[in-house]
PDB file of N, CA and C in Angstrom:
ATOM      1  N   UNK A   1     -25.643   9.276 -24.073  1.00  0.00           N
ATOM      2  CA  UNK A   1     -26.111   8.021 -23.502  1.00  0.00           C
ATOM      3  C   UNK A   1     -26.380   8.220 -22.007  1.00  0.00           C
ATOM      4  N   UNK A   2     -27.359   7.406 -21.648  1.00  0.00           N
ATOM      5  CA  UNK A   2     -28.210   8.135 -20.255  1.00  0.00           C
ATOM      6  C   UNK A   2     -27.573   6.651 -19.001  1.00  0.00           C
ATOM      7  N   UNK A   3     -26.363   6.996 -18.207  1.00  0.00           N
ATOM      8  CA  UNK A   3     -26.464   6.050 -17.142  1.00  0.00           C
ATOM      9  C   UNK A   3     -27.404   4.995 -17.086  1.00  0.00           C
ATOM     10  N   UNK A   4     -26.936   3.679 -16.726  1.00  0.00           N
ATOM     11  CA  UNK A   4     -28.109   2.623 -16.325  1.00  0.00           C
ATOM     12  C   UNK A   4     -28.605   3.215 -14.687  1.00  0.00           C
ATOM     13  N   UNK A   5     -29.836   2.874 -14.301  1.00  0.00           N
ATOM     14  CA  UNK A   5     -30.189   3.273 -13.293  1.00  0.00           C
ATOM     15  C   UNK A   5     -30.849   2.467 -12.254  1.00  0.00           C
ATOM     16  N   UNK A   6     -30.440   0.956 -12.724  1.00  0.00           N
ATOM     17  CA  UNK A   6     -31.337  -0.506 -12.185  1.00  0.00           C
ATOM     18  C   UNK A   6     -30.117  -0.475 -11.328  1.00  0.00           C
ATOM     19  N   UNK A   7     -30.558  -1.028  -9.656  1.00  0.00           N
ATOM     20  CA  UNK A   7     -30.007  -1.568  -8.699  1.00  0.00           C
ATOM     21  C   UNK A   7     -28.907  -2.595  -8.949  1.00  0.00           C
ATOM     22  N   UNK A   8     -28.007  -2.633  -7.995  1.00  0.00           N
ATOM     23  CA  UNK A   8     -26.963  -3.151  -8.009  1.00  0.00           C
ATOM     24  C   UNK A   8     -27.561  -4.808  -7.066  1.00  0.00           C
ATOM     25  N   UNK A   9     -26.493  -5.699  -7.585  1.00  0.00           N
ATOM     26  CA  UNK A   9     -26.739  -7.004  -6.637  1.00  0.00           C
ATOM     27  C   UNK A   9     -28.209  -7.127  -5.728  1.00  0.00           C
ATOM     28  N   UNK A  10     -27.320  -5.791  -4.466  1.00  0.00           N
ATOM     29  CA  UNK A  10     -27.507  -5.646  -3.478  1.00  0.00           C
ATOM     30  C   UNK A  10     -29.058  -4.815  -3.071  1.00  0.00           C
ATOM     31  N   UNK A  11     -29.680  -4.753  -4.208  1.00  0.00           N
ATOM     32  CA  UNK A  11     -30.810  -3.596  -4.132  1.00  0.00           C
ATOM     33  C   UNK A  11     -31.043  -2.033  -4.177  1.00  0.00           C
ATOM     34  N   UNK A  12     -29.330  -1.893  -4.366  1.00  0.00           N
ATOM     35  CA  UNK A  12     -29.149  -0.147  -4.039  1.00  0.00           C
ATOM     36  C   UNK A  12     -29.005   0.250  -5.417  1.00  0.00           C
ATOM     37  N   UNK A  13     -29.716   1.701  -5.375  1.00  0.00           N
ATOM     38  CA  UNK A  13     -29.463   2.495  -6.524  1.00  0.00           C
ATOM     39  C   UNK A  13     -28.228   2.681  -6.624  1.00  0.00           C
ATOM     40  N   UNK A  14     -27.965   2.757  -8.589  1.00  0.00           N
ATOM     41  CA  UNK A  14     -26.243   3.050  -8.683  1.00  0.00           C
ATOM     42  C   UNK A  14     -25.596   4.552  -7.974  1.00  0.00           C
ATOM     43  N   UNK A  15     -26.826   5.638  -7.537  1.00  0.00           N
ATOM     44  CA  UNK A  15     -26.551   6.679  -6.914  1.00  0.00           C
ATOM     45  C   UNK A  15     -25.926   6.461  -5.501  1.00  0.00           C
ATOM     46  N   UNK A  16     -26.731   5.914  -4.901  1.00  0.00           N
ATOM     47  CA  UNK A  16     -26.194   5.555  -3.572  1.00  0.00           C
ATOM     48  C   UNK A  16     -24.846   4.777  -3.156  1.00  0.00           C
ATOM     49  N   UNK A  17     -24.400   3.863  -4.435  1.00  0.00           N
ATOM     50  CA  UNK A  17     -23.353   3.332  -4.482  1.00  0.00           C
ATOM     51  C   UNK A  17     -22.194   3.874  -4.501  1.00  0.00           C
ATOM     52  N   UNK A  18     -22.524   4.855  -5.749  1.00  0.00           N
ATOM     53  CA  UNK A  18     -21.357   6.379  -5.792  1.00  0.00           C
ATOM     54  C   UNK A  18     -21.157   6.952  -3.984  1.00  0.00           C
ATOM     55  N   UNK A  19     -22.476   7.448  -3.662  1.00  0.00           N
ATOM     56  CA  UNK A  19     -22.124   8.142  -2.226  1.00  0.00           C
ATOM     57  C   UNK A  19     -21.596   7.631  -1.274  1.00  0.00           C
ATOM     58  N   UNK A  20     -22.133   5.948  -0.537  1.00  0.00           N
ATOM     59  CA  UNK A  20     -21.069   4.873  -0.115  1.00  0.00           C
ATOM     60  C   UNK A  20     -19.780   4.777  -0.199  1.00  0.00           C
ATOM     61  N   UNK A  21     -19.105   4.789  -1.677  1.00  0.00           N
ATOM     62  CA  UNK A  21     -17.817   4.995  -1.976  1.00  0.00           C
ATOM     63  C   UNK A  21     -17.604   6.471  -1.751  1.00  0.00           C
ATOM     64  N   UNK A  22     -18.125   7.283  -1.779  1.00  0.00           N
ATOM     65  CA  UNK A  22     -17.295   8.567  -1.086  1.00  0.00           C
ATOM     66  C   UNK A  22     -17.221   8.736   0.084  1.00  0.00           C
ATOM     67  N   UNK A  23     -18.066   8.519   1.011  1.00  0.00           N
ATOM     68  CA  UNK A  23     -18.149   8.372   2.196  1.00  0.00           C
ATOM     69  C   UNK A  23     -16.827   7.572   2.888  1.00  0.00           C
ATOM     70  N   UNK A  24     -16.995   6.326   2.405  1.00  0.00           N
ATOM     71  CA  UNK A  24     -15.739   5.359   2.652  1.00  0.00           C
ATOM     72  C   UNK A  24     -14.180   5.982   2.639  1.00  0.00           C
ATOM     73  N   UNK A  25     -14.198   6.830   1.476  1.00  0.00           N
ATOM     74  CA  UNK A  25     -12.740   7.648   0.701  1.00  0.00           C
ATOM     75  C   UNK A  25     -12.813   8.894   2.191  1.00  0.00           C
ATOM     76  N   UNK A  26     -14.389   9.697   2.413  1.00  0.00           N
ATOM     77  CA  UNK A  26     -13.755  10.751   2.854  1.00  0.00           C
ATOM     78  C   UNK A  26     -13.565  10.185   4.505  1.00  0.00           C
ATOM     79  N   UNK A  27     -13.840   9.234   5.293  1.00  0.00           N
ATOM     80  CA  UNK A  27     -13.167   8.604   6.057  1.00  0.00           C
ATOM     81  C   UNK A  27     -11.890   8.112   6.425  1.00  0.00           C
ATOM     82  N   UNK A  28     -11.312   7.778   5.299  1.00  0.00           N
ATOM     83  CA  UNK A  28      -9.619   7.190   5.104  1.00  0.00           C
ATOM     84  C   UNK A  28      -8.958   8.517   5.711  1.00  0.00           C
ATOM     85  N   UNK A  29      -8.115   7.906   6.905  1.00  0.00           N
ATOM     86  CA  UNK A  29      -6.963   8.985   7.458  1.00  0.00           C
ATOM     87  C   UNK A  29      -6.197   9.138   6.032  1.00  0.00           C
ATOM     88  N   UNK A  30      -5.841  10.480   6.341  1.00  0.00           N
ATOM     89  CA  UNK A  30      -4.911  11.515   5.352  1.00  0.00           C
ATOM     90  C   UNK A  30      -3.833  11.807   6.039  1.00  0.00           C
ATOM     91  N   UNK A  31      -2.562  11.243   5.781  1.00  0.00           N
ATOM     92  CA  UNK A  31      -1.189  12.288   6.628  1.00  0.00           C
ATOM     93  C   UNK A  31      -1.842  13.832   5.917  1.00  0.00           C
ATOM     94  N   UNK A  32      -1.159  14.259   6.948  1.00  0.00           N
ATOM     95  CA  UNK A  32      -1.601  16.002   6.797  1.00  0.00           C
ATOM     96  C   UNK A  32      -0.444  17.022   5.626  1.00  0.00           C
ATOM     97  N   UNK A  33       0.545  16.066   5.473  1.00  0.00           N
ATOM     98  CA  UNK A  33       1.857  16.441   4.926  1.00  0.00           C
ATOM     99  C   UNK A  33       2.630  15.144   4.601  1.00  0.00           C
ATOM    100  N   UNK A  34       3.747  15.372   3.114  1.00  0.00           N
ATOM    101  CA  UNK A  34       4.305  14.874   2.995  1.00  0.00           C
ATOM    102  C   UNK A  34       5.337  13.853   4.407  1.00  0.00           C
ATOM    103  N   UNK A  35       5.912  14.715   5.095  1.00  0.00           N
ATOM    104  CA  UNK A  35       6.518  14.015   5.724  1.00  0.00           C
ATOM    105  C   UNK A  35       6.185  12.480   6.997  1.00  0.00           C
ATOM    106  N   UNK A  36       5.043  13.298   7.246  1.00  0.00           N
ATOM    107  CA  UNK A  36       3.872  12.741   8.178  1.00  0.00           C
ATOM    108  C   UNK A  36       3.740  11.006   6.985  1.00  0.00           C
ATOM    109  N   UNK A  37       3.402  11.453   5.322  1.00  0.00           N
ATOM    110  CA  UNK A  37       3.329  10.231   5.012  1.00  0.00           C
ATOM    111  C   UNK A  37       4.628   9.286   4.668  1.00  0.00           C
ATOM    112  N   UNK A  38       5.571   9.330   4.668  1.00  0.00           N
ATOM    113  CA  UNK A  38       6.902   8.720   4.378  1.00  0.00           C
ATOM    114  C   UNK A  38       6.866   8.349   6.036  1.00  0.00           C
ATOM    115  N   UNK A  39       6.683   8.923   7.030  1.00  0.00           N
ATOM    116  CA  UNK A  39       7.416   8.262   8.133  1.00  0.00           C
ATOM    117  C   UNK A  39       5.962   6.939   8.314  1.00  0.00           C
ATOM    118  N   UNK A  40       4.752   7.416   8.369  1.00  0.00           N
ATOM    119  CA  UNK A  40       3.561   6.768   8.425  1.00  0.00           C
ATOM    120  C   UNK A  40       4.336   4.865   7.428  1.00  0.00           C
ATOM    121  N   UNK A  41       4.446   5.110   5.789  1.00  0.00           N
ATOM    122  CA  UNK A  41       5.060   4.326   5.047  1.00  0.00           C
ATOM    123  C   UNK A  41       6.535   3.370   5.954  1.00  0.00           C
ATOM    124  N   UNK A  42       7.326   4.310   6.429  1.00  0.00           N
ATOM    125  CA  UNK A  42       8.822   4.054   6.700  1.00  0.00           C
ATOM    126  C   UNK A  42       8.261   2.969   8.115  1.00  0.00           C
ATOM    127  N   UNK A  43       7.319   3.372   8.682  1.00  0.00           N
ATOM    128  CA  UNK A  43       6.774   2.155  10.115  1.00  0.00           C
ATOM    129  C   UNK A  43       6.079   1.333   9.274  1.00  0.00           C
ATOM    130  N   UNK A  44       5.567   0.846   8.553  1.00  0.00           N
ATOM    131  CA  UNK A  44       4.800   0.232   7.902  1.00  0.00           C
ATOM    132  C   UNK A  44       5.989  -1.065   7.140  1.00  0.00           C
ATOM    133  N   UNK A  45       6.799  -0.742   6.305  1.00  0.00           N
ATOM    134  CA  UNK A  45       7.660  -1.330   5.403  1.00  0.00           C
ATOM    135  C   UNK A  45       8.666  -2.442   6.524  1.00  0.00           C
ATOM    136  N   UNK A  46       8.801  -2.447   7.543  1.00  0.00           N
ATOM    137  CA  UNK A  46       9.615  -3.594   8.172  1.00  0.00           C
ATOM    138  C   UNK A  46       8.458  -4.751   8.251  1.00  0.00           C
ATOM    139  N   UNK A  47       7.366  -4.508   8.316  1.00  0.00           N
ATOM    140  CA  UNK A  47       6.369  -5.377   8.697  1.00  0.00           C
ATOM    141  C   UNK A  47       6.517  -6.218   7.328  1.00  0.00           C
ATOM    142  N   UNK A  48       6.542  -5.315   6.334  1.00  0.00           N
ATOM    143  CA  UNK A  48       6.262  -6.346   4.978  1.00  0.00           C
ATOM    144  C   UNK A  48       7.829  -6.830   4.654  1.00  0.00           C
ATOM    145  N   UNK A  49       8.723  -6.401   5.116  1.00  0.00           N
ATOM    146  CA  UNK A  49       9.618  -6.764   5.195  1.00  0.00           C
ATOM    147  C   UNK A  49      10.010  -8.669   5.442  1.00  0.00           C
ATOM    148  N   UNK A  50       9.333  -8.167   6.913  1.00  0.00           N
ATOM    149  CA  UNK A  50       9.629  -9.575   7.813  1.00  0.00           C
ATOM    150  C   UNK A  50       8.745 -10.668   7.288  1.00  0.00           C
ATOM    151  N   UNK A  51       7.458 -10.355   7.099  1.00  0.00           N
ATOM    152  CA  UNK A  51       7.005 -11.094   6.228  1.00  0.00           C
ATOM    153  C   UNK A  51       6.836 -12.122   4.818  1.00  0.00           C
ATOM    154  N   UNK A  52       8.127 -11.386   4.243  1.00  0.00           N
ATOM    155  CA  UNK A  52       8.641 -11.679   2.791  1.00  0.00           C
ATOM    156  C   UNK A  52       9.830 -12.560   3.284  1.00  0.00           C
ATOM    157  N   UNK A  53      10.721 -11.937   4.015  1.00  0.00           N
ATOM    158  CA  UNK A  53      11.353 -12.865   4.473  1.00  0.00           C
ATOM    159  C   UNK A  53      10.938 -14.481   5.174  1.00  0.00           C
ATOM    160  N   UNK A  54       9.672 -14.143   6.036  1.00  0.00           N
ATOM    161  CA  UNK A  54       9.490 -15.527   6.881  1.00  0.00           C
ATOM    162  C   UNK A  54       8.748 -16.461   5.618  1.00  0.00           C
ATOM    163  N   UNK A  55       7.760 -15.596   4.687  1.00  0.00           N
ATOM    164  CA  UNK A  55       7.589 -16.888   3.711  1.00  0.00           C
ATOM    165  C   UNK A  55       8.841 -17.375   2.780  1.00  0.00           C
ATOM    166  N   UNK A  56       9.555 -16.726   2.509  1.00  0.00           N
ATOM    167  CA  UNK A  56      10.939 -16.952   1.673  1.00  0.00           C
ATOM    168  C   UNK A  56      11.632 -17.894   2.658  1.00  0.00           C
ATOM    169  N   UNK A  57      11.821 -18.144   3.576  1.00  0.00           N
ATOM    170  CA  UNK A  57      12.349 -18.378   4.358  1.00  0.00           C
ATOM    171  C   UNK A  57      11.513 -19.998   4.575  1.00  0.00           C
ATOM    172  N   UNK A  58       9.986 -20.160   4.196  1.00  0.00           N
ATOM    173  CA  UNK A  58       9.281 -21.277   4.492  1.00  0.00           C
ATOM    174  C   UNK A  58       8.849 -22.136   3.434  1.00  0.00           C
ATOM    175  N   UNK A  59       9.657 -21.384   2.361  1.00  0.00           N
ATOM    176  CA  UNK A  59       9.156 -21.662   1.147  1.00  0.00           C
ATOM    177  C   UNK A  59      10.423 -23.457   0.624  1.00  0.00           C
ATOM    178  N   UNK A  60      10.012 -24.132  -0.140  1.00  0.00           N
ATOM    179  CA  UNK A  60      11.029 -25.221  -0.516  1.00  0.00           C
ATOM    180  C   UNK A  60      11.887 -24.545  -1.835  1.00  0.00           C
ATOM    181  N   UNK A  61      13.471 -24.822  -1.125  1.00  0.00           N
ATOM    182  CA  UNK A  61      14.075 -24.559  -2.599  1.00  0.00           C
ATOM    183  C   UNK A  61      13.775 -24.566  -3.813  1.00  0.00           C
ATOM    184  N   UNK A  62      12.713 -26.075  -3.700  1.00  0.00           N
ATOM    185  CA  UNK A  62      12.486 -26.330  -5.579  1.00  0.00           C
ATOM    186  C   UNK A  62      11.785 -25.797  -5.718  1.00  0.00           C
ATOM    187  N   UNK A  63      11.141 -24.676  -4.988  1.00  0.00           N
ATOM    188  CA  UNK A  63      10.155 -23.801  -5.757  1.00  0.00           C
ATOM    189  C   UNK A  63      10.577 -22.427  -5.967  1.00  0.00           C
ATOM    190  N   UNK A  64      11.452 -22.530  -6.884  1.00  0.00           N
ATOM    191  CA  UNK A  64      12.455 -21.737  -7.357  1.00  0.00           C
ATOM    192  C   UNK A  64      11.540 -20.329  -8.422  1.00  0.00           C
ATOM    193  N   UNK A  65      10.530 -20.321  -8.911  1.00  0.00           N
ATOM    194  CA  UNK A  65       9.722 -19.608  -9.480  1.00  0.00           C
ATOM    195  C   UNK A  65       9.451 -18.245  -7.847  1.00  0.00           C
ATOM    196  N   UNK A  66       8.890 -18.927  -7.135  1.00  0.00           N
ATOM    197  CA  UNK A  66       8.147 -18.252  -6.083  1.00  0.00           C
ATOM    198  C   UNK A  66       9.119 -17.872  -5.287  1.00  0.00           C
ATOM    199  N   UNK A  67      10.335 -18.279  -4.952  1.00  0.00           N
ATOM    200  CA  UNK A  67      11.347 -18.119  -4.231  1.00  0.00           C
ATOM    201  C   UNK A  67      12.251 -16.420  -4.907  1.00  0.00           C
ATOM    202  N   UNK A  68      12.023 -16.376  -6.277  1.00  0.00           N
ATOM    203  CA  UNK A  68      12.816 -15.346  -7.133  1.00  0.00           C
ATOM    204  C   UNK A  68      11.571 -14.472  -6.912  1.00  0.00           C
ATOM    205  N   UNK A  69      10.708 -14.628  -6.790  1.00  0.00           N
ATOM    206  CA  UNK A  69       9.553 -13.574  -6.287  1.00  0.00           C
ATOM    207  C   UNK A  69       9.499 -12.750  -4.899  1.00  0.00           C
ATOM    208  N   UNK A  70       9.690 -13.530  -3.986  1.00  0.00           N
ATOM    209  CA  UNK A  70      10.217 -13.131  -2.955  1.00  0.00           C
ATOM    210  C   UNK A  70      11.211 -12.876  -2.926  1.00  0.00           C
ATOM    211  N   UNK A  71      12.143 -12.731  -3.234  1.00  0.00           N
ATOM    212  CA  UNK A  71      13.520 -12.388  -3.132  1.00  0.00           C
ATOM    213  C   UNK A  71      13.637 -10.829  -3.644  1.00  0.00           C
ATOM    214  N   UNK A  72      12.619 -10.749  -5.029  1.00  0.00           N
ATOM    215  CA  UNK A  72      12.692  -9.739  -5.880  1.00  0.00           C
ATOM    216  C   UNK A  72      11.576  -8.492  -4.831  1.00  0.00           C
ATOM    217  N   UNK A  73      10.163  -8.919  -3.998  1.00  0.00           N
ATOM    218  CA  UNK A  73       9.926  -8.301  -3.245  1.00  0.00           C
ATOM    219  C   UNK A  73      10.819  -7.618  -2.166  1.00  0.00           C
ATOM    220  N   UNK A  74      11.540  -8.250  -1.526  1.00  0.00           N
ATOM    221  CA  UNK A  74      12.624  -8.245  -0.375  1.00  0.00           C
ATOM    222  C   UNK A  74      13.387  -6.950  -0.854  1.00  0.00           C
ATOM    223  N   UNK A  75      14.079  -7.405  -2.139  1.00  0.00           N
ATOM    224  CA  UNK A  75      14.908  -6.280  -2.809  1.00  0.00           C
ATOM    225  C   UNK A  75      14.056  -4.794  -2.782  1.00  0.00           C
ATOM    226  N   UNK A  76      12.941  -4.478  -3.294  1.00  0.00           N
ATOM    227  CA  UNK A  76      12.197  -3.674  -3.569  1.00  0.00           C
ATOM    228  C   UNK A  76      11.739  -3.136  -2.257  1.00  0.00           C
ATOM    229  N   UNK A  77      11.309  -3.475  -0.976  1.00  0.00           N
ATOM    230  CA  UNK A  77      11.346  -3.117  -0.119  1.00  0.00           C
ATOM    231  C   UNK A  77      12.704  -2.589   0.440  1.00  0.00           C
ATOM    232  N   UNK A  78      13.342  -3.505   0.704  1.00  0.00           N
ATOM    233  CA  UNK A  78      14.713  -2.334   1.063  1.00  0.00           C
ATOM    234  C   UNK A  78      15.049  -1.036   0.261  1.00  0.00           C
ATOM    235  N   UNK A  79      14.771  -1.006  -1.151  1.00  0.00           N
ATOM    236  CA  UNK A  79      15.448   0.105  -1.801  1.00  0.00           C
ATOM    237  C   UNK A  79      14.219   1.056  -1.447  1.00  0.00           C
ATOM    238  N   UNK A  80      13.500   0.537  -1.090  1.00  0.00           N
ATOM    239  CA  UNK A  80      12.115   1.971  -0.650  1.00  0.00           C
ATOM    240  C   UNK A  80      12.350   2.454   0.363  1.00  0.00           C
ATOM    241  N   UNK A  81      12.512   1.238   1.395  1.00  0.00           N
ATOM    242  CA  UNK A  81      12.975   2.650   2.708  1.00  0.00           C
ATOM    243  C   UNK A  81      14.541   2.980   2.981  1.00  0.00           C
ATOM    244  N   UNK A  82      15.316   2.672   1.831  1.00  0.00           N
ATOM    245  CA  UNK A  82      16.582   3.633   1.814  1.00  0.00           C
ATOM    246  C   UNK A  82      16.434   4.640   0.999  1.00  0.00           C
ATOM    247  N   UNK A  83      15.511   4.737  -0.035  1.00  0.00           N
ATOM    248  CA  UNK A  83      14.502   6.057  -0.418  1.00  0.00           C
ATOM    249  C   UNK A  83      13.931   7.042  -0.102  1.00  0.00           C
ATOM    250  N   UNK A  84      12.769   6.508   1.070  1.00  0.00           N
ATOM    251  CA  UNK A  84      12.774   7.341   2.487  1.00  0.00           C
ATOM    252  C   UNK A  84      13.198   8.334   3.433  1.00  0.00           C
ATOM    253  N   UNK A  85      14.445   7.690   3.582  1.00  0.00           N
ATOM    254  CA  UNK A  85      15.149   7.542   4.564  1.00  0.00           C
ATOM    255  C   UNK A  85      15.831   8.983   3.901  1.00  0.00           C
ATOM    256  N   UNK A  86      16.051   8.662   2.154  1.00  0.00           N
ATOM    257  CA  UNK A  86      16.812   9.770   1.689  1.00  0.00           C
ATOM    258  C   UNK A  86      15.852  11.367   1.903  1.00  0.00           C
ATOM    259  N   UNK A  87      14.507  10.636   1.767  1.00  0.00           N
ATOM    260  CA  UNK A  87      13.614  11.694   1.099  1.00  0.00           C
ATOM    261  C   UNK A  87      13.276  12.921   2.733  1.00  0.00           C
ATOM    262  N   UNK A  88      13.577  11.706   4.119  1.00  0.00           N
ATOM    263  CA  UNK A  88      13.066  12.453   5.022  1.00  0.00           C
ATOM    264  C   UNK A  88      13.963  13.357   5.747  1.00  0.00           C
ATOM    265  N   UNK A  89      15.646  12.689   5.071  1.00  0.00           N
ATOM    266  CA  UNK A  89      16.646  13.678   5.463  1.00  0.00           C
ATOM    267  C   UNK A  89      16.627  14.786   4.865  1.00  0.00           C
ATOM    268  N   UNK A  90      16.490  14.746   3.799  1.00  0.00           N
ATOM    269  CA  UNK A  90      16.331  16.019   3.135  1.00  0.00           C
ATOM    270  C   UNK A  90      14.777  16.588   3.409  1.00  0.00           C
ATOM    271  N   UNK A  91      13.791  16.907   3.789  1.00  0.00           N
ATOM    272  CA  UNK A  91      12.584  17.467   4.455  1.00  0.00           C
ATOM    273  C   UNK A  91      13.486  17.676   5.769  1.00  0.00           C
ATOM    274  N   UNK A  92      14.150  16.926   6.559  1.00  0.00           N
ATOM    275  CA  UNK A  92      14.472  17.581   7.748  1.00  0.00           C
ATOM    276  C   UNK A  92      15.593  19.038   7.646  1.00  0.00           C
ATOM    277  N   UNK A  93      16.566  18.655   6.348  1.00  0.00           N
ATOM    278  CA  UNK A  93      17.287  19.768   6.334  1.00  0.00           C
ATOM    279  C   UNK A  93      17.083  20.796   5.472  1.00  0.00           C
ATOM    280  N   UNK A  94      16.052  21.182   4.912  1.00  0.00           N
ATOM    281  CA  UNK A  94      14.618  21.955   4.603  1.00  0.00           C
ATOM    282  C   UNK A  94      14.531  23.202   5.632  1.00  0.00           C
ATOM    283  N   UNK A  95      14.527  22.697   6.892  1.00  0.00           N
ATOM    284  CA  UNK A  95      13.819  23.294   7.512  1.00  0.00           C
ATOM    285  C   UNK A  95      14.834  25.035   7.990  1.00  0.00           C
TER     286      UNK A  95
END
């Protein structure tokens, strides 16, 4: 079966669409190494942290559905960067 080959929305061939999206991908910073990406992650995770907290925090008790959502985010963030935390001690004593 032979690809469709009619323009998208936008007027562009589905070829060019492919190359766009690679272009885009080969732009995206790359940590260069594992460790580089856990610490990159480990600055990143208080932000979503505080965030989960301030809507949890703004949210009304009786909305007890959305409240166990946040709560359950909150949880999941902490156990990631005490994960981290494990993963970068051990890369440091690696060395």
């Amino acid at each position: 079966m032979v690809p469709p080959r009619w323009p998208d929305e936008q007027g562009r061939p589905l070829a060019q669409i492919a190359l766009a999206a690679r272009a885009i991908i080969f732009l995206m910073p790359a940590p260069t190494n594992e460790r580089q990406a856990l610490e990159r992650e480990r600055d990143e995770l208080p932000e979503d942290l505080a965030a989960y907290q301030r809507e949890l925090a703004a949210r009304a008790p009786a909305d007890k559905p959305q409240r166990e959502r946040l709560a359950w985010h909150i949880h999941r963030v902490q156990k990631r960067m005490a994960e981290i935390e494990v993963q970068l001690t051990a890369l440091r004593t690696e060395k």
